[in-house]
Every structure is written in structure tokens, then in C-alpha cells.
C-alpha atoms as a PDB file:
ATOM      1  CA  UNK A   1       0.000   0.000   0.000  1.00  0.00           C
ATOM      2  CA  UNK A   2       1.385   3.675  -0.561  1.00  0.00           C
ATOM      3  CA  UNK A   3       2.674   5.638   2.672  1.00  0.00           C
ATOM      4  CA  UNK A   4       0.851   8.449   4.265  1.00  0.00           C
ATOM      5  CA  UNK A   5       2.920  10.708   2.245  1.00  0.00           C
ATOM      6  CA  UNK A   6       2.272   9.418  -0.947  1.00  0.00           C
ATOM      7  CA  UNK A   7      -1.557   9.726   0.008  1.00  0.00           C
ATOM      8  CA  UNK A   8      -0.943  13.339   1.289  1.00  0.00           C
ATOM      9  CA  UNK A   9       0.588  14.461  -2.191  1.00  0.00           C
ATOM     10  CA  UNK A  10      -2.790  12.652  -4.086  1.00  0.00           C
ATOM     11  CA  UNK A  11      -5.101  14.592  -1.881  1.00  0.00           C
ATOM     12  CA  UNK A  12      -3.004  17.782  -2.833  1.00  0.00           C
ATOM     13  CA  UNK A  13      -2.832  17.460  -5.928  1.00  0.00           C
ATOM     14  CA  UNK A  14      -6.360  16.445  -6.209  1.00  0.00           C
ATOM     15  CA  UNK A  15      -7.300  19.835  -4.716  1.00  0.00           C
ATOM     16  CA  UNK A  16      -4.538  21.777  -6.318  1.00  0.00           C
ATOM     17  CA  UNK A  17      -5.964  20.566  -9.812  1.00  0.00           C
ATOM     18  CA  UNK A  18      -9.531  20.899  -9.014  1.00  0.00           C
ATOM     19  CA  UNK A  19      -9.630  24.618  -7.659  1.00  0.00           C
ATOM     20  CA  UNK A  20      -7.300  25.735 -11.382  1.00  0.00           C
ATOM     21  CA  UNK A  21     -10.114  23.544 -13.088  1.00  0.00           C
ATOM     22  CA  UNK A  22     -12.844  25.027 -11.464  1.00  0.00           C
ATOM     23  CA  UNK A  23     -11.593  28.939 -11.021  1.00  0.00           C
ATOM     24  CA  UNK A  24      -9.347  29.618 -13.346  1.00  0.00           C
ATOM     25  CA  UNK A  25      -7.960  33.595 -14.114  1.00  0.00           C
ATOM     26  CA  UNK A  26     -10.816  34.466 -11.112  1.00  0.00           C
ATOM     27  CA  UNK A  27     -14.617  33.557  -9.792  1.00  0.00           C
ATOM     28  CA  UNK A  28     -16.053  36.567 -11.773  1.00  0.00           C
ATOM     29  CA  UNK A  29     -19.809  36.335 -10.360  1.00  0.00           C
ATOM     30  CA  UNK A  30     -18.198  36.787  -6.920  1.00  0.00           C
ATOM     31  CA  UNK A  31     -15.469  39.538  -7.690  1.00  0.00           C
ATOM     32  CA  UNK A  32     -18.120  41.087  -9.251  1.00  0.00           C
ATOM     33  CA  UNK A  33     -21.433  41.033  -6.778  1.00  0.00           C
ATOM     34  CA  UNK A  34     -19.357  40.985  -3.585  1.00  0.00           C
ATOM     35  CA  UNK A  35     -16.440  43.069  -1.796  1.00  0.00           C
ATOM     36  CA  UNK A  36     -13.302  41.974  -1.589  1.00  0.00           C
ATOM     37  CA  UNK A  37     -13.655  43.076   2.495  1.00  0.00           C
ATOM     38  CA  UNK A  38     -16.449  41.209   2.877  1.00  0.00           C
ATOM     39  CA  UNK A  39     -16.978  38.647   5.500  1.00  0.00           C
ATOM     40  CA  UNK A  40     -19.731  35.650   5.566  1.00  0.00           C
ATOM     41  CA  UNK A  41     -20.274  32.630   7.409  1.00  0.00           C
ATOM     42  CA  UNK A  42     -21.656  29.398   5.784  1.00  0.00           C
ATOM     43  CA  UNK A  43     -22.862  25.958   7.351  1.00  0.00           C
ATOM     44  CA  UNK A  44     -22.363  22.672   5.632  1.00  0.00           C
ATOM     45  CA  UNK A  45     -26.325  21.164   5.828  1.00  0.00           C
ATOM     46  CA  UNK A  46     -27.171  17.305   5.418  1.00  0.00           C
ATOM     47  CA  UNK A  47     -30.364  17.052   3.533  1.00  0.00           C
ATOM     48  CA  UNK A  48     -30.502  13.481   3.565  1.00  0.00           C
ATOM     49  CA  UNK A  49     -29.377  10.322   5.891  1.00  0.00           C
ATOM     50  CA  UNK A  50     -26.093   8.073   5.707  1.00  0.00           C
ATOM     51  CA  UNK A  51     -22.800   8.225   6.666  1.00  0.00           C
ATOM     52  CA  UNK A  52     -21.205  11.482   6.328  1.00  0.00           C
ATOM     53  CA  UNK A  53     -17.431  11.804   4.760  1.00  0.00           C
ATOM     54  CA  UNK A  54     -15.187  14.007   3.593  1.00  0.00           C
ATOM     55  CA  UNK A  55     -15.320  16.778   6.608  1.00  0.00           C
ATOM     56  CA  UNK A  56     -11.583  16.980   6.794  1.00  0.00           C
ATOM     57  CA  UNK A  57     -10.821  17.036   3.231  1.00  0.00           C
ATOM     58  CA  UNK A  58     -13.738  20.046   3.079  1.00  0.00           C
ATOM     59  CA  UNK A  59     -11.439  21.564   5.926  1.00  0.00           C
ATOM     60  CA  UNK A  60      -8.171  21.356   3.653  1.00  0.00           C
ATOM     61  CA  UNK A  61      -9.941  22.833   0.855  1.00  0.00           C
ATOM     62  CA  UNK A  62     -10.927  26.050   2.933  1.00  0.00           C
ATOM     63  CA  UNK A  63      -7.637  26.346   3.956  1.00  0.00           C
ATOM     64  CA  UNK A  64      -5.928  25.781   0.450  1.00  0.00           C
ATOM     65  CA  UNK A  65      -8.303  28.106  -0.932  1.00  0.00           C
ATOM     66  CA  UNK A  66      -7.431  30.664   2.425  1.00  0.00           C
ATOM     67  CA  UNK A  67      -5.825  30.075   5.392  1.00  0.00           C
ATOM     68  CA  UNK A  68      -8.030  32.516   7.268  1.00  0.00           C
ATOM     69  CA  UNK A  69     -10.847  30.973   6.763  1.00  0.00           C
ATOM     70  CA  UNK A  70     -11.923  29.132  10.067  1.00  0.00           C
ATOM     71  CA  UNK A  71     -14.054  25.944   9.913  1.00  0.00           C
ATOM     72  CA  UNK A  72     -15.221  24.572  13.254  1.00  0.00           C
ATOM     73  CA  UNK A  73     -16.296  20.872  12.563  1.00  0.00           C
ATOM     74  CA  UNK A  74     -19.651  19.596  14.117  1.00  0.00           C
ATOM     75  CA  UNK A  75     -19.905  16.178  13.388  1.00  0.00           C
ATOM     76  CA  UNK A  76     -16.636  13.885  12.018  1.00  0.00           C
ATOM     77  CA  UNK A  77     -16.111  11.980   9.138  1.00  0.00           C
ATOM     78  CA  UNK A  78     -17.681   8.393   9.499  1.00  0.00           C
ATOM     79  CA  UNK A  79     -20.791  10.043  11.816  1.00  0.00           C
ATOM     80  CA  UNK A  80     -24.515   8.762  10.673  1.00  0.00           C
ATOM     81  CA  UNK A  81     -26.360  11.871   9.645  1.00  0.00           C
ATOM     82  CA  UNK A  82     -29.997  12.669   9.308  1.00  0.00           C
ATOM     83  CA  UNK A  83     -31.667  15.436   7.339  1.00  0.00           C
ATOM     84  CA  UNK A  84     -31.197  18.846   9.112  1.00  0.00           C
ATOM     85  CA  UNK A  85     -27.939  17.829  10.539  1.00  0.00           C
ATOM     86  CA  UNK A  86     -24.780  20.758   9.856  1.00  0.00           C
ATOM     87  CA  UNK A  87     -21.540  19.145   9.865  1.00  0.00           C
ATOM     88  CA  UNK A  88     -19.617  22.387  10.215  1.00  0.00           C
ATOM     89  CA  UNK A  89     -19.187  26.224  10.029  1.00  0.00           C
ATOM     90  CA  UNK A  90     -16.876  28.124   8.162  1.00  0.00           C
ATOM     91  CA  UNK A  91     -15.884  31.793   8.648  1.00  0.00           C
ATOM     92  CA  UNK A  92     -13.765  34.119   6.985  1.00  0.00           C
ATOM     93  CA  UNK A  93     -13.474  35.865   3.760  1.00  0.00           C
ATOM     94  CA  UNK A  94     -17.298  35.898   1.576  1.00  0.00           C
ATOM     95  CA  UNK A  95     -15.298  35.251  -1.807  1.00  0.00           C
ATOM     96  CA  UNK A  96     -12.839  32.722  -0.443  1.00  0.00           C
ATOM     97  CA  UNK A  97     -15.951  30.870   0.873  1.00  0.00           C
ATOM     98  CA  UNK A  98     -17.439  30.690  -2.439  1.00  0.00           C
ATOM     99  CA  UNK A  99     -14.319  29.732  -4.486  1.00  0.00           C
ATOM    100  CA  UNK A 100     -14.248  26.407  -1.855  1.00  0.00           C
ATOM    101  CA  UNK A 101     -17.682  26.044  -2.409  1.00  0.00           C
ATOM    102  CA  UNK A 102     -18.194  23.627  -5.612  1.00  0.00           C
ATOM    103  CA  UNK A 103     -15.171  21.259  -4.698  1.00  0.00           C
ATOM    104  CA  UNK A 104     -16.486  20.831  -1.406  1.00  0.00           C
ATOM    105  CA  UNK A 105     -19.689  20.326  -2.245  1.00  0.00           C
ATOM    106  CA  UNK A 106     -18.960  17.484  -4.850  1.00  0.00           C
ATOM    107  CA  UNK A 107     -16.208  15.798  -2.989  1.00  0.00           C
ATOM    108  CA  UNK A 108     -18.671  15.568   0.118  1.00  0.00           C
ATOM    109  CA  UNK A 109     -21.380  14.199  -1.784  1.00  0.00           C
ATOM    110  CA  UNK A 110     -19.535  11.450  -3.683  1.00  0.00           C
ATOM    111  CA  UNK A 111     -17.448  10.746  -0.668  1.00  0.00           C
ATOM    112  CA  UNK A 112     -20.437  10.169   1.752  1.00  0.00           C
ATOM    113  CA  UNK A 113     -22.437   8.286  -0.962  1.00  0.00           C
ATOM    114  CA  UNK A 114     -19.390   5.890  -0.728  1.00  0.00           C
ATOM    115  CA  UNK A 115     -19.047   5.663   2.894  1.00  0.00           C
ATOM    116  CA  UNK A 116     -22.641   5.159   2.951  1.00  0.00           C
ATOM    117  CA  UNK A 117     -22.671   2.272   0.575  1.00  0.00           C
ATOM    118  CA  UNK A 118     -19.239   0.707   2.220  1.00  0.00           C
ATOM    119  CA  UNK A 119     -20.880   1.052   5.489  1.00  0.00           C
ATOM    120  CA  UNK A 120     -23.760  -1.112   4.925  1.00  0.00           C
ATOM    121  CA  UNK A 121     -21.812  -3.954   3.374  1.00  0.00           C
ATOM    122  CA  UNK A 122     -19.916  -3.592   6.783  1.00  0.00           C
ATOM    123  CA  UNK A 123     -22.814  -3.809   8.773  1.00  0.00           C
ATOM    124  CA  UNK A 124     -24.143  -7.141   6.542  1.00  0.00           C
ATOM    125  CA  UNK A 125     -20.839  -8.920   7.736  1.00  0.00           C
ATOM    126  CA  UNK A 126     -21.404  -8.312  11.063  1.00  0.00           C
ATOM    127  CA  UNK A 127     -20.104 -11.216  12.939  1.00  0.00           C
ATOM    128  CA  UNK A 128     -18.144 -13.014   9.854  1.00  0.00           C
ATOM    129  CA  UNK A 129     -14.195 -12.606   9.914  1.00  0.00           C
ATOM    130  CA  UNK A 130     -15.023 -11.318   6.515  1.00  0.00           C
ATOM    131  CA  UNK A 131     -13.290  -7.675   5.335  1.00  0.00           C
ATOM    132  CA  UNK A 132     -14.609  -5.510   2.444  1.00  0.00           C
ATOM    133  CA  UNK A 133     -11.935  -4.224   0.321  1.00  0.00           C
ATOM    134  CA  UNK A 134     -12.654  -1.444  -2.429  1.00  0.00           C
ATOM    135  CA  UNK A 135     -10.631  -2.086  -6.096  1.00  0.00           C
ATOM    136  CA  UNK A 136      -9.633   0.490  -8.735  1.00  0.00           C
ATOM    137  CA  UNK A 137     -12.663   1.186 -10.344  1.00  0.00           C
ATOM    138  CA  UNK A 138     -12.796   4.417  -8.926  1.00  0.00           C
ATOM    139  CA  UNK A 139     -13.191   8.144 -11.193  1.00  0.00           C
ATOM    140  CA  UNK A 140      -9.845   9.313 -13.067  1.00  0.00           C
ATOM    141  CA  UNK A 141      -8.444  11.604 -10.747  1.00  0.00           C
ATOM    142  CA  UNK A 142      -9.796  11.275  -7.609  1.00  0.00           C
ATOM    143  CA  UNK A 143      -8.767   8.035  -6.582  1.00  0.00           C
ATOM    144  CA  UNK A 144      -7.658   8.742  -3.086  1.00  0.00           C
ATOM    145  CA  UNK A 145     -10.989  10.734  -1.984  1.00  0.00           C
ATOM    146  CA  UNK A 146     -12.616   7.849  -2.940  1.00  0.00           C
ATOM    147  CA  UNK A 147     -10.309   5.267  -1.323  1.00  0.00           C
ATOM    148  CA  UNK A 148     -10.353   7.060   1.856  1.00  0.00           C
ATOM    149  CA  UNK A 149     -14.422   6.981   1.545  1.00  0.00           C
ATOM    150  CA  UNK A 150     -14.126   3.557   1.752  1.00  0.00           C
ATOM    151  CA  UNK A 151     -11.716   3.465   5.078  1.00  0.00           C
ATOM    152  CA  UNK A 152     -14.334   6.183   6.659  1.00  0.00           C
ATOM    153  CA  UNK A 153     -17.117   3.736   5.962  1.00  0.00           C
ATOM    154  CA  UNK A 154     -15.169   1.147   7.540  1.00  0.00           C
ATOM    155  CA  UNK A 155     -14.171  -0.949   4.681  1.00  0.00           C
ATOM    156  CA  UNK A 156     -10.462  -1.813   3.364  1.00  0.00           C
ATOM    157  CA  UNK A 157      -8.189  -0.333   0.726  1.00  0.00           C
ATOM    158  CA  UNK A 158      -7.043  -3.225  -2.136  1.00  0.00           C
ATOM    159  CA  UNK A 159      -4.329  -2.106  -3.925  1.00  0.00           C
ATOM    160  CA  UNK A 160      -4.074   1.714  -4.740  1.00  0.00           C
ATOM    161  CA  UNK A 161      -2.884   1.542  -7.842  1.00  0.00           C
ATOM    162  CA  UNK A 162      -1.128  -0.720 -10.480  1.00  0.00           C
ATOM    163  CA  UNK A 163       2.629   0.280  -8.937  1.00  0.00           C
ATOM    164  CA  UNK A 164       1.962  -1.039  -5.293  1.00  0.00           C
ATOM    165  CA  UNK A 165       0.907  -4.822  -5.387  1.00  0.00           C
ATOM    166  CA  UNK A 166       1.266  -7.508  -8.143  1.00  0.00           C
ATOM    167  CA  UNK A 167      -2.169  -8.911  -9.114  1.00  0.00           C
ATOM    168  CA  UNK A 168      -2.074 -11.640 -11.759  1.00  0.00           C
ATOM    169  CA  UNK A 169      -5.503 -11.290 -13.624  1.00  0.00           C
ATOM    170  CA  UNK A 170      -7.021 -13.480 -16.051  1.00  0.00           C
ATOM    171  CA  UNK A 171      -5.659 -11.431 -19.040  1.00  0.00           C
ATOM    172  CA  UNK A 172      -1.747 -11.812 -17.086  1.00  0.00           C
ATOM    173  CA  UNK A 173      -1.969 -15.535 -17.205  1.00  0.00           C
ATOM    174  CA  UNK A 174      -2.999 -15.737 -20.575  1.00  0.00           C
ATOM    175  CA  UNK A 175      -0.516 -13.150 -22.213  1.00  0.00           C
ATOM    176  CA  UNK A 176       1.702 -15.251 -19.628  1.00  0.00           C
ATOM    177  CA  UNK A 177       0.877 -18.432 -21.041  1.00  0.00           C
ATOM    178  CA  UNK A 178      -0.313 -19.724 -18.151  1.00  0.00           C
ATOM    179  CA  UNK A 179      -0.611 -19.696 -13.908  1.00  0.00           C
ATOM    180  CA  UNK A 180       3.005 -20.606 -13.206  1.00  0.00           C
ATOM    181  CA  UNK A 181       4.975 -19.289 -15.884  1.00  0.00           C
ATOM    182  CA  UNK A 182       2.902 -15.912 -14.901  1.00  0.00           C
ATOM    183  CA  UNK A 183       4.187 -16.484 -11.473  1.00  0.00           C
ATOM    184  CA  UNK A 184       7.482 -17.265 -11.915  1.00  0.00           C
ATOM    185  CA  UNK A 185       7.709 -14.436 -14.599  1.00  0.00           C
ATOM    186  CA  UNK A 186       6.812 -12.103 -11.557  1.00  0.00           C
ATOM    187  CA  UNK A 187       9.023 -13.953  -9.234  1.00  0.00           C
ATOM    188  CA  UNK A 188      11.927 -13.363 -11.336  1.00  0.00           C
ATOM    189  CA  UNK A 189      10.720  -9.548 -11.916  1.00  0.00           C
ATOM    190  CA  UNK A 190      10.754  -8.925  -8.408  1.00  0.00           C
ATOM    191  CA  UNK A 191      14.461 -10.259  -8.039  1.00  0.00           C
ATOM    192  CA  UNK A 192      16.096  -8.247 -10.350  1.00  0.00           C
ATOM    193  CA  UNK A 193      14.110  -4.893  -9.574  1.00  0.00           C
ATOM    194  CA  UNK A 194      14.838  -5.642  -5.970  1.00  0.00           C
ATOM    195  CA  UNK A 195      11.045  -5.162  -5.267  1.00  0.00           C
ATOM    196  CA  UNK A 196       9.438  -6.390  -2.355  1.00  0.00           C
ATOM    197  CA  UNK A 197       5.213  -6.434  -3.313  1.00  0.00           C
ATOM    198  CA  UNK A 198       2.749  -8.878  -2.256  1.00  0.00           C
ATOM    199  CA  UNK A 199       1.264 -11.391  -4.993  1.00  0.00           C
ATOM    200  CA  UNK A 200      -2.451 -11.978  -5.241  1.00  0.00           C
ATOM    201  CA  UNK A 201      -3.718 -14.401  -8.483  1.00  0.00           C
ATOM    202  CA  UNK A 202      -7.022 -14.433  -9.660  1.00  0.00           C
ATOM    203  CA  UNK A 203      -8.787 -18.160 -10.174  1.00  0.00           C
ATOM    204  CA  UNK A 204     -11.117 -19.166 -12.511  1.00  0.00           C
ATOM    205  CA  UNK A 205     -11.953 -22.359 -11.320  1.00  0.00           C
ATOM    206  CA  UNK A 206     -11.129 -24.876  -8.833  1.00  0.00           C
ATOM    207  CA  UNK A 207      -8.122 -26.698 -11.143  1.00  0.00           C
ATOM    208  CA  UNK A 208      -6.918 -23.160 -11.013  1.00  0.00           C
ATOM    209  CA  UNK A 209      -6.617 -22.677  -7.479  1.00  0.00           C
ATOM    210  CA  UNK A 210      -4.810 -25.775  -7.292  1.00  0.00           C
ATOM    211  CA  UNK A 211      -2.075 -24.469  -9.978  1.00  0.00           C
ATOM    212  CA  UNK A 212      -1.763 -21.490  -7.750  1.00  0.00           C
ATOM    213  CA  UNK A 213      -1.209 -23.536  -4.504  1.00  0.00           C
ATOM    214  CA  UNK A 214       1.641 -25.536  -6.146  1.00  0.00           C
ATOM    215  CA  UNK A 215       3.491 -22.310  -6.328  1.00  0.00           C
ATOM    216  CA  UNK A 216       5.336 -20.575  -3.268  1.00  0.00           C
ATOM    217  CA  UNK A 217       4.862 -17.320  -2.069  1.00  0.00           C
ATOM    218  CA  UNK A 218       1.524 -16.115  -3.294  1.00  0.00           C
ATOM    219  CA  UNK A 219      -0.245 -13.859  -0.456  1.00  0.00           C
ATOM    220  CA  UNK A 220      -4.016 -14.021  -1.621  1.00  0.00           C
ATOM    221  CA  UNK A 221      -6.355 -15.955  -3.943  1.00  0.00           C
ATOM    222  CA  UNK A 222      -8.752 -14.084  -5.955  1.00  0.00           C
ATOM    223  CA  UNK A 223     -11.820 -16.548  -6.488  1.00  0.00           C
ATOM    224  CA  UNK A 224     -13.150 -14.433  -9.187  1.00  0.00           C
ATOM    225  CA  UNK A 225     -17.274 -15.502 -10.047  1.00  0.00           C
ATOM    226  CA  UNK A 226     -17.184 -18.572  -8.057  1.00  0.00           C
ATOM    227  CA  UNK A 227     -20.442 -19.842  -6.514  1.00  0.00           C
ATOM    228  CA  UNK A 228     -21.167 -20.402  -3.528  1.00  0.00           C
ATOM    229  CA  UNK A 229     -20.142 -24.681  -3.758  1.00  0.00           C
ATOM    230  CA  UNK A 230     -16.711 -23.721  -5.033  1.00  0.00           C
ATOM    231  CA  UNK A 231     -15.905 -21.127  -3.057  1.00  0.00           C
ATOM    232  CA  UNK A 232     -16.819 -23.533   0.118  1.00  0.00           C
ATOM    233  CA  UNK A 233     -14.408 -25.904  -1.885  1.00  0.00           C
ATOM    234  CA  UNK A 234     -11.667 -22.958  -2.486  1.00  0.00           C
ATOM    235  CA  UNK A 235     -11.476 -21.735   0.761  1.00  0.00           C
ATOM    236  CA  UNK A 236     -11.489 -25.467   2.645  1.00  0.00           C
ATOM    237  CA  UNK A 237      -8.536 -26.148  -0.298  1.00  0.00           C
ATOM    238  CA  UNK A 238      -6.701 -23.423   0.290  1.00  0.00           C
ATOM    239  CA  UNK A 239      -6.929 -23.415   4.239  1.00  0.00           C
ATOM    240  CA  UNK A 240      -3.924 -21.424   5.528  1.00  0.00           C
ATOM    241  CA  UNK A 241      -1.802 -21.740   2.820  1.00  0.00           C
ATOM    242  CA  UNK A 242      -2.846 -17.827   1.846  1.00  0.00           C
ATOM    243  CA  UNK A 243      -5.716 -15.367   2.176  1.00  0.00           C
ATOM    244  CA  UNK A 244      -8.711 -15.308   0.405  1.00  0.00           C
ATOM    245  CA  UNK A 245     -10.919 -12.663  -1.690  1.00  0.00           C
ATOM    246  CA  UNK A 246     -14.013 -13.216  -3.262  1.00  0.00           C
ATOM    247  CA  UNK A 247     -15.578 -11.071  -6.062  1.00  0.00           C
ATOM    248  CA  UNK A 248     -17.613 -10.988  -8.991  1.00  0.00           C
ATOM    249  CA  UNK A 249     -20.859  -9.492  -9.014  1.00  0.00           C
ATOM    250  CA  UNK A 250     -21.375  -9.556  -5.349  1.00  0.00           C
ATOM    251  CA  UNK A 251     -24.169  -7.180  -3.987  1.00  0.00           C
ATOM    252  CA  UNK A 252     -26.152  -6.607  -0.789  1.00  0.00           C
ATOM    253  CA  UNK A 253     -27.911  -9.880  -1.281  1.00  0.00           C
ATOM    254  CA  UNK A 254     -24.948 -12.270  -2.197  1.00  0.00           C
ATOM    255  CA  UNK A 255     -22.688 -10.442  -0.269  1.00  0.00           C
ATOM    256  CA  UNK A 256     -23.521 -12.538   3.446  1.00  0.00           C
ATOM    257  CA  UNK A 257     -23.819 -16.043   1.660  1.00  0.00           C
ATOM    258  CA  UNK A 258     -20.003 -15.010   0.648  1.00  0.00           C
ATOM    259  CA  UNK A 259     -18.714 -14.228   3.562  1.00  0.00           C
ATOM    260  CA  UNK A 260     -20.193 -17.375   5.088  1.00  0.00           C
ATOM    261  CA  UNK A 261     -17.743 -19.484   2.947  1.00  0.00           C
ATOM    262  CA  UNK A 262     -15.522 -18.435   4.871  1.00  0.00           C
ATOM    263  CA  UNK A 263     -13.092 -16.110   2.597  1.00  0.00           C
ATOM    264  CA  UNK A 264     -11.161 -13.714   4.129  1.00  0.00           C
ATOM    265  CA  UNK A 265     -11.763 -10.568   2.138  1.00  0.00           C
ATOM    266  CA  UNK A 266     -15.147  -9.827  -0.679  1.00  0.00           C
ATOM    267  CA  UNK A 267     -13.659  -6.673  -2.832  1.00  0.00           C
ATOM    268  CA  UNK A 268     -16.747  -4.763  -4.826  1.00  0.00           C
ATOM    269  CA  UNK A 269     -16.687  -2.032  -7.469  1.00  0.00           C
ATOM    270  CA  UNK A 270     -19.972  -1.141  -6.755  1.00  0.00           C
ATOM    271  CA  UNK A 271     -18.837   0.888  -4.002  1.00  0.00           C
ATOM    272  CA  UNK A 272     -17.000   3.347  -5.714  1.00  0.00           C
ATOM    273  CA  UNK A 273     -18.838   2.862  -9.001  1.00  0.00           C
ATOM    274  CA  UNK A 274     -22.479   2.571  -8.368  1.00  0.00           C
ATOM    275  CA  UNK A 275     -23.582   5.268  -5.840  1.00  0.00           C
ATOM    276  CA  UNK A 276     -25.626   7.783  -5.180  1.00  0.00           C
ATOM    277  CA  UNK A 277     -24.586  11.342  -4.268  1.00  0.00           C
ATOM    278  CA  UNK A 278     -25.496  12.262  -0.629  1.00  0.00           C
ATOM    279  CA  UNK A 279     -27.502  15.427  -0.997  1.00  0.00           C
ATOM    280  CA  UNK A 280     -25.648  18.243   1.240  1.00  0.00           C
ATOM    281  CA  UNK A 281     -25.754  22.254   0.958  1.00  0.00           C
ATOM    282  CA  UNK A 282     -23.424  24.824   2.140  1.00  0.00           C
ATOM    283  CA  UNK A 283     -25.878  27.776   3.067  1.00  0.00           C
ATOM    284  CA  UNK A 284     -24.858  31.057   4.030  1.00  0.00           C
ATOM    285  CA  UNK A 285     -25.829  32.375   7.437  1.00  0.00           C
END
């Protein structure tokens, strides 16, 4: 996984990008219609219910935008919010208020929609050993917002991207020409780059896992579209050998039945790629 760092730099560059894309040589409807003296107060106000996310990144925005500005956080990231809720206050400069406005607006919404979704899958494991990881079907660009939705909704972060974990897909093996000389291909890699990444392979079928077992080293098992019969089979084959991830398809009413099998991790898309924007205003006051 990437360091703290590494995550700090996305999440400024993320903003960095986003306030040139969305401002550009000046906010003309507010240089325009308001003094540059002026000073405002706003309130961030949930207009719907779920789990609320992206607070602090709405607080590094303010301050990127202007350091004066003062935002005094109601309710944290990861809180369950109701309609009527405000999440914060922010003080300061009128225009500076409005430049943050738009970026924190959509990163809020998209980032609590996610949370929101994450958390329920959460809550359907509920007494399983069973972790829900995101993958990287996430938007162009914002990547870590939406990664770090997922942790504040209390799932896991798979890989980040395609430089920080080797995962042998269906398409590796058979460029590869097959399971092991994929593996050993990567083994070899990793030698003479003097790289130290963990090694997940995805299975098709049950013959497959049993390829994948022969070889050393491997730190998770990707039972990609397996049903429920072979992933019981899977996971009892597999034992402690490695961990275990199921996906494929897996919703809100598959997801428990999963888990059950006994895997160790379920990975979705759907929670970064099929949500729902929570509906949130920033009103002045």
C-alpha cells in the first residue's frame, strides 16, 4: 500500500488541480457582486441520511483556498447523519468561501455516498471474519478521496494503484501463457528490480486454485465468479496456505452467503462505481 505521504501528495494534488479547473484567471460572479472586504459565514447542511465523509478534506480545501478561513467541525467523518444535521461552520473571507464552495460540495457528496454504501456492506458482515476491500474502479483523478471513503465507511483499501501490489488477472496468465509461468515471470521480476510487493492471483476455477497452490509465495487468492459450492471448496482447499478474496458481481444480497464461505476478504466495485450522491448544501448564514 502507498505511505501516508504518498496519500498526502494525491489529496493535494487532487485539490490543487480541481480549484485551477474550477476557477481559473478568477470567480467573476463573486469579484463582481461581492467586496473583496467582505466577510460571511456558511454551514455545511445534510439534507438526507447516511454516513457522512469528507469533513476533513472540506477543511483542507478552505484552507488551500485561504488560510483565514476558520471551519469549526460539528460532526466527524464516518458520523450517521440525518436530514437537518450541519456538519460544520466556516468563517472568513465571503469570496474565499465561495471559491471552496463547488469542490467541497462534490467531494462531500460522492465521498459520503461511498461511505454510505461501504458502510452497509460492513454492517451485513457483522459477525463473519469477513473484510470488504474497495478495487480500482474508482473516477480518473480522484482516486484517493474515494479510497479514503471507503476506510471512513469502515471498509479496506485493495491495492491503490497498479505500482503497489502484483495482481495476476485473467488477461496476465494468458498473455503469460499460463498460472506458473505468470508467477514465476513475476518472481523473477521482483528479483532483479529488488522489489518487495505482495502477490495476489485471480482463479477461474477450482483446477486453477490448485495451480496457484503448487506455487510458493503467493499472499491471496482471488476466487473471481465462483459460486457459492466452489468457493466452500476454495477456501477449505486453500486453508492457511494464503488469504482469500471473493468477487464478482457480489451485492447486498450475495454479499452474506459469501462471507459465510468463509473467505477472508469480498472486494466490490460497486462501491466506488455505483452510488448515489449524498444530498448536502453549504448555506450562508
Amino acid at each position: 500500500m502507498i505511505s501516508k505521504e504518498q496519500f498526502d501528495k494525491e489529496i493535494e494534488l487532487i485539490i490543487s488541480n480541481a480549484i485551477r479547473e474550477d476557477i481559473g484567471e478568477g470567480d467573476h460572479t463573486s469579484l463582481a457582486c461581492i467586496p473583496e472586504t467582505a466577510k460571511g459565514r456558511a454551514k455545511l447542511l445534510v439534507k438526507d441520511k447516511g454516513i457522512i465523509a469528507g469533513v476533513e478534506f472540506a477543511r483542507q480545501v478552505f484552507k488551500y483556498v485561504d488560510k483565514s478561513l476558520n471551519v469549526r467541525i460539528l460532526i466527524e467523518d464516518g458520523t450517521r447523519v440525518k436530514f437537518g444535521d450541519i456538519a460544520f461552520y466556516v468563517d472568513g473571507s465571503s469570496q474565499s468561501i465561495l471559491k471552496a464552495e463547488r469542490l467541497v460540495l462534490n467531494a462531500m457528496q460522492r465521498m459520503s455516498a461511498i461511505a454510505t454504501k461501504t458502510r452497509s456492506f460492513v454492517d451485513l458482515l457483522e459477525g463473519t471474519k469477513t473484510k470488504v476491500l474497495d478495487t480500482r474502479k474508482t473516477t480518473p483523478g480522484v482516486r484517493a478521496l474515494e479510497k479514503w471513503a471507503v476506510k471512513i465507511g469502515g471498509g479496506e483499501n485493495h491495492r491503490f494503484a497498479l505500482y503497489d501490489m502484483i495482481m495476476i488477472k485473467d488477461n496476465h496468465i494468458d498473455f503469460a501463457g499460463g498460472i506458473t509461468r505468470a508467477i514465476e515471470f513475476t518472481k523473477q521480476y521482483l528479483r532483479e528490480k529488488n522489489k518487495d510487493l505482495r502477490i495476489i492471483v485471480e482463479a477461474r476455477n477450482l483446477e486453477e486454485v490448485e495451480e496457484i497452490l503448487i506455487n510458493k509465495g503467493i499472499y491471496r487468492i482471488l476466487l473471481d465468479n465462483f459460486n457459492y459450492r466452489d468457493t466452500q471448496k476454495a477456501v477449505k482447499l486453500i486453508g492457511n496456505k494464503c488469504l482469500t478474496e471473493s468477487s464478482g458481481n457480489i451485492d447486498e444480497v450475495t454479499i452474506r452467503h459469501y462471507a459465510e464461505c468463509g473467505v477472508n476478504y469480498i472486494s466490490s466495485g460497486a462501491l466506488t462505481h455505483s452510488v448515489y450522491n449524498l444530498d448536502l448544501s453549504l448555506k450562508a448564514v
